[in-house]
Structures are given as C-alpha cells and as structure tokens.
C-alpha atoms as a PDB file:
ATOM      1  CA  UNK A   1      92.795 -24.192 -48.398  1.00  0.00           C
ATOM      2  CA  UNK A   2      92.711 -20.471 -48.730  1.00  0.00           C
ATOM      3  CA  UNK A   3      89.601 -18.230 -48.345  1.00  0.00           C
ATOM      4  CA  UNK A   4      89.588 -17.196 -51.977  1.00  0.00           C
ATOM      5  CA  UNK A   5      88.572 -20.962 -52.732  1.00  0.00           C
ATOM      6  CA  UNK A   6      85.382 -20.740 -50.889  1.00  0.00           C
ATOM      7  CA  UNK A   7      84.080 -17.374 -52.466  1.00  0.00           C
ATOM      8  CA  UNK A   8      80.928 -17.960 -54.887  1.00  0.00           C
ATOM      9  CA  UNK A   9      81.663 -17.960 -58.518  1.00  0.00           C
ATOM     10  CA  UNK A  10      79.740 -14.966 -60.294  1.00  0.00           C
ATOM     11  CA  UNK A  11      77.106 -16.881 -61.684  1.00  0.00           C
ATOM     12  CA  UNK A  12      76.480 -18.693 -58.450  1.00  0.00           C
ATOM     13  CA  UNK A  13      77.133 -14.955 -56.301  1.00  0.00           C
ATOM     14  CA  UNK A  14      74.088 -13.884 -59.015  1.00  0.00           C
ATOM     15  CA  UNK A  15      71.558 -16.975 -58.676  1.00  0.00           C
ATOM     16  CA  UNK A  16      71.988 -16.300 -54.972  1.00  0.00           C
ATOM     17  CA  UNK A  17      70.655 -12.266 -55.153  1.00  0.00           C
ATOM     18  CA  UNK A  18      68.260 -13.443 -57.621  1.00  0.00           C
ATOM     19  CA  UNK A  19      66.539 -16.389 -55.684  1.00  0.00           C
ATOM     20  CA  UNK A  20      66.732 -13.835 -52.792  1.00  0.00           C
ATOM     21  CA  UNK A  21      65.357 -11.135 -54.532  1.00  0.00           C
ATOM     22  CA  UNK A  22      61.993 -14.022 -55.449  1.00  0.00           C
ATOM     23  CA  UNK A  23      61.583 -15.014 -52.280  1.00  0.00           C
ATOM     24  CA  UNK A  24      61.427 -11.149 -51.289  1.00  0.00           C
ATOM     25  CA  UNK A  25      58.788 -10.646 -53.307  1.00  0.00           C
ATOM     26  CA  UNK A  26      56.955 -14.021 -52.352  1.00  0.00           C
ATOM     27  CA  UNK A  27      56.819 -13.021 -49.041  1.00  0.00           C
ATOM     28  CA  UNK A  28      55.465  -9.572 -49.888  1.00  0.00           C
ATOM     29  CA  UNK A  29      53.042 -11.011 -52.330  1.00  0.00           C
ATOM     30  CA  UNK A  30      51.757 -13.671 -49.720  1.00  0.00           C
ATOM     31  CA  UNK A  31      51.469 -10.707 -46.881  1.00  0.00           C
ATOM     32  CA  UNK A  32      49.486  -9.115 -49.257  1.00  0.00           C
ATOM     33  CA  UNK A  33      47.085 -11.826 -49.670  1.00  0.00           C
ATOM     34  CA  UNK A  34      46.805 -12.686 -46.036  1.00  0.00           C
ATOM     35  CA  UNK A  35      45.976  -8.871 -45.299  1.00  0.00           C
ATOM     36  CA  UNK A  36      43.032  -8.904 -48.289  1.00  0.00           C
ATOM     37  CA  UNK A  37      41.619 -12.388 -46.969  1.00  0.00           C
ATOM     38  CA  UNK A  38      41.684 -10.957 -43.474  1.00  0.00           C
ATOM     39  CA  UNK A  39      39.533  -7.742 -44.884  1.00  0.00           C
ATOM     40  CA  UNK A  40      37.375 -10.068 -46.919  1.00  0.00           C
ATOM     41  CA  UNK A  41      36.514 -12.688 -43.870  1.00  0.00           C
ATOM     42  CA  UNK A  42      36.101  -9.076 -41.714  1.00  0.00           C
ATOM     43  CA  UNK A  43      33.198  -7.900 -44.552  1.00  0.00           C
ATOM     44  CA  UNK A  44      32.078 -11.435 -44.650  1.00  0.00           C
ATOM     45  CA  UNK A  45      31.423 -11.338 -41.092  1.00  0.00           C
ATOM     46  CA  UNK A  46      29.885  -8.004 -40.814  1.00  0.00           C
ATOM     47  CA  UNK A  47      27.330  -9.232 -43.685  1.00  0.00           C
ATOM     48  CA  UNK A  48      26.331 -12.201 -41.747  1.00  0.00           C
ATOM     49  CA  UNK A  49      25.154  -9.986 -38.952  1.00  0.00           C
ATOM     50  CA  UNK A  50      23.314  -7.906 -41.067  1.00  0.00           C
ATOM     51  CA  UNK A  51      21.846 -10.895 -42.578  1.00  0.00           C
ATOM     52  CA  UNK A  52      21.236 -12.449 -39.239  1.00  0.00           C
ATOM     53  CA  UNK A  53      19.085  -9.496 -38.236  1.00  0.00           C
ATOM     54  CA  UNK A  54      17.127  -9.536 -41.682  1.00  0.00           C
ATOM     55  CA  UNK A  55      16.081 -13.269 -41.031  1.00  0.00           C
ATOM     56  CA  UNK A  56      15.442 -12.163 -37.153  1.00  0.00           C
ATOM     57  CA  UNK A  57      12.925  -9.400 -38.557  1.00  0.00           C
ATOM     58  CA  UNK A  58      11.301 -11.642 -41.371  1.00  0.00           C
ATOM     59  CA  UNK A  59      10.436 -14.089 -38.135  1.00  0.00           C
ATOM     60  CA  UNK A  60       9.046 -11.376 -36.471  1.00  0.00           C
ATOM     61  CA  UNK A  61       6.769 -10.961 -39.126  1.00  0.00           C
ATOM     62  CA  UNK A  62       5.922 -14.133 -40.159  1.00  0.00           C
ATOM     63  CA  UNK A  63       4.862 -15.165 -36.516  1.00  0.00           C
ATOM     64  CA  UNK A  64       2.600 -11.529 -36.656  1.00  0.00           C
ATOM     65  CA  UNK A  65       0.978 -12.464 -39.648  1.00  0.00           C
ATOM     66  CA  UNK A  66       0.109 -15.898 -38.667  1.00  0.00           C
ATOM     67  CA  UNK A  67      -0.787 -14.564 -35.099  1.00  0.00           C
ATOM     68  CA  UNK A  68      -3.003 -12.020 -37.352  1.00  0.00           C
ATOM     69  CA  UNK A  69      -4.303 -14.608 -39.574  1.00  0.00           C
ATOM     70  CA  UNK A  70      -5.724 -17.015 -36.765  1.00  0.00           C
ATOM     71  CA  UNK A  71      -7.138 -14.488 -34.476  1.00  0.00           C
ATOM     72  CA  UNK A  72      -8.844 -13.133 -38.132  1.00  0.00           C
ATOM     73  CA  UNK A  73     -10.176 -16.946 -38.684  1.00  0.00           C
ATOM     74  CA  UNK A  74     -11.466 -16.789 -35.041  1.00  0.00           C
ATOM     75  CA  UNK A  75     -13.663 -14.613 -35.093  1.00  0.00           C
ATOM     76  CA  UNK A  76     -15.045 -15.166 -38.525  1.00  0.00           C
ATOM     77  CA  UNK A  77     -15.356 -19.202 -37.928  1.00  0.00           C
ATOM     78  CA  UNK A  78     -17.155 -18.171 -34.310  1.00  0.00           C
ATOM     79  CA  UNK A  79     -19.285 -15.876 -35.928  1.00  0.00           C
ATOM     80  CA  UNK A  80     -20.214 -18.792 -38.729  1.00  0.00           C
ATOM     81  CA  UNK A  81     -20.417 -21.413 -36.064  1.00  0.00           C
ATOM     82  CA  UNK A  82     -23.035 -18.411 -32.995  1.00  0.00           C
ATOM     83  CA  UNK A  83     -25.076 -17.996 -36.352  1.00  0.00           C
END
C-alpha cells in the first residue's frame, strides 16, 4: 500500500476545509454569544441592586408614613376621647 492511496480525493480534501472552515465560525459565533450573555447577566445584576435600593427606600417611607399617620390619629382620637 503506497502513501498516494491514503491521500483525500479533492472533493473529500474540500468537504474537509469547508466543515473546518463552519465549525470556525461556530465557535466564533458561540464566543460571541457567551461574551453578550455575560454583559447582559452583568447589567441584569447591576439593575437588581438599583432596584433593591428603590424597594429599600419605598419601605422607608411607607413605615414613616404609617409611623406619621398613627401618631396623627393619636392625638386627634385623645383629644376626641379628654373632650
């Protein structure tokens, strides 16, 4: 058996490069994607902080106002109830 016998034929030698050539570019294109998901899950993150903060200062408020709102009924129901 001589080493000519073993080369590719030319189609096959092509298919080869060309199959190569796709999975080149399916690795690029799926290095690609991993880097955008990786930014997106990075904003995603930085927006739940920022929302995290937002519900910690609408707590804040709520428990003022209601703190506001019962010392207000206080006095007016003590006043109603002295008179």
């Amino acid at each position: 058996m001589s080493g000519l016998e073993n080369k590719p034929s030319g189609q096959s030698y092509e298919c080869e490069n060309c199959c190569s050539s796709l999975v080149s570019q399916l690795l690029e294109t799926i290095s690609n994607q991993s880097q955008q998901m990786t930014a997106l899950i990075s904003s995603h993150a930085e927006q739940n902080v920022l929302l995290a903060k937002i519900i910690d200062q609408n707590n804040e408020l709520i428990a003022e106002f209601i703190q506001d709102n019962d010392e207000g009924n206080e006095s007016s129901s003590s006043g109603y109830l002295d008179g």
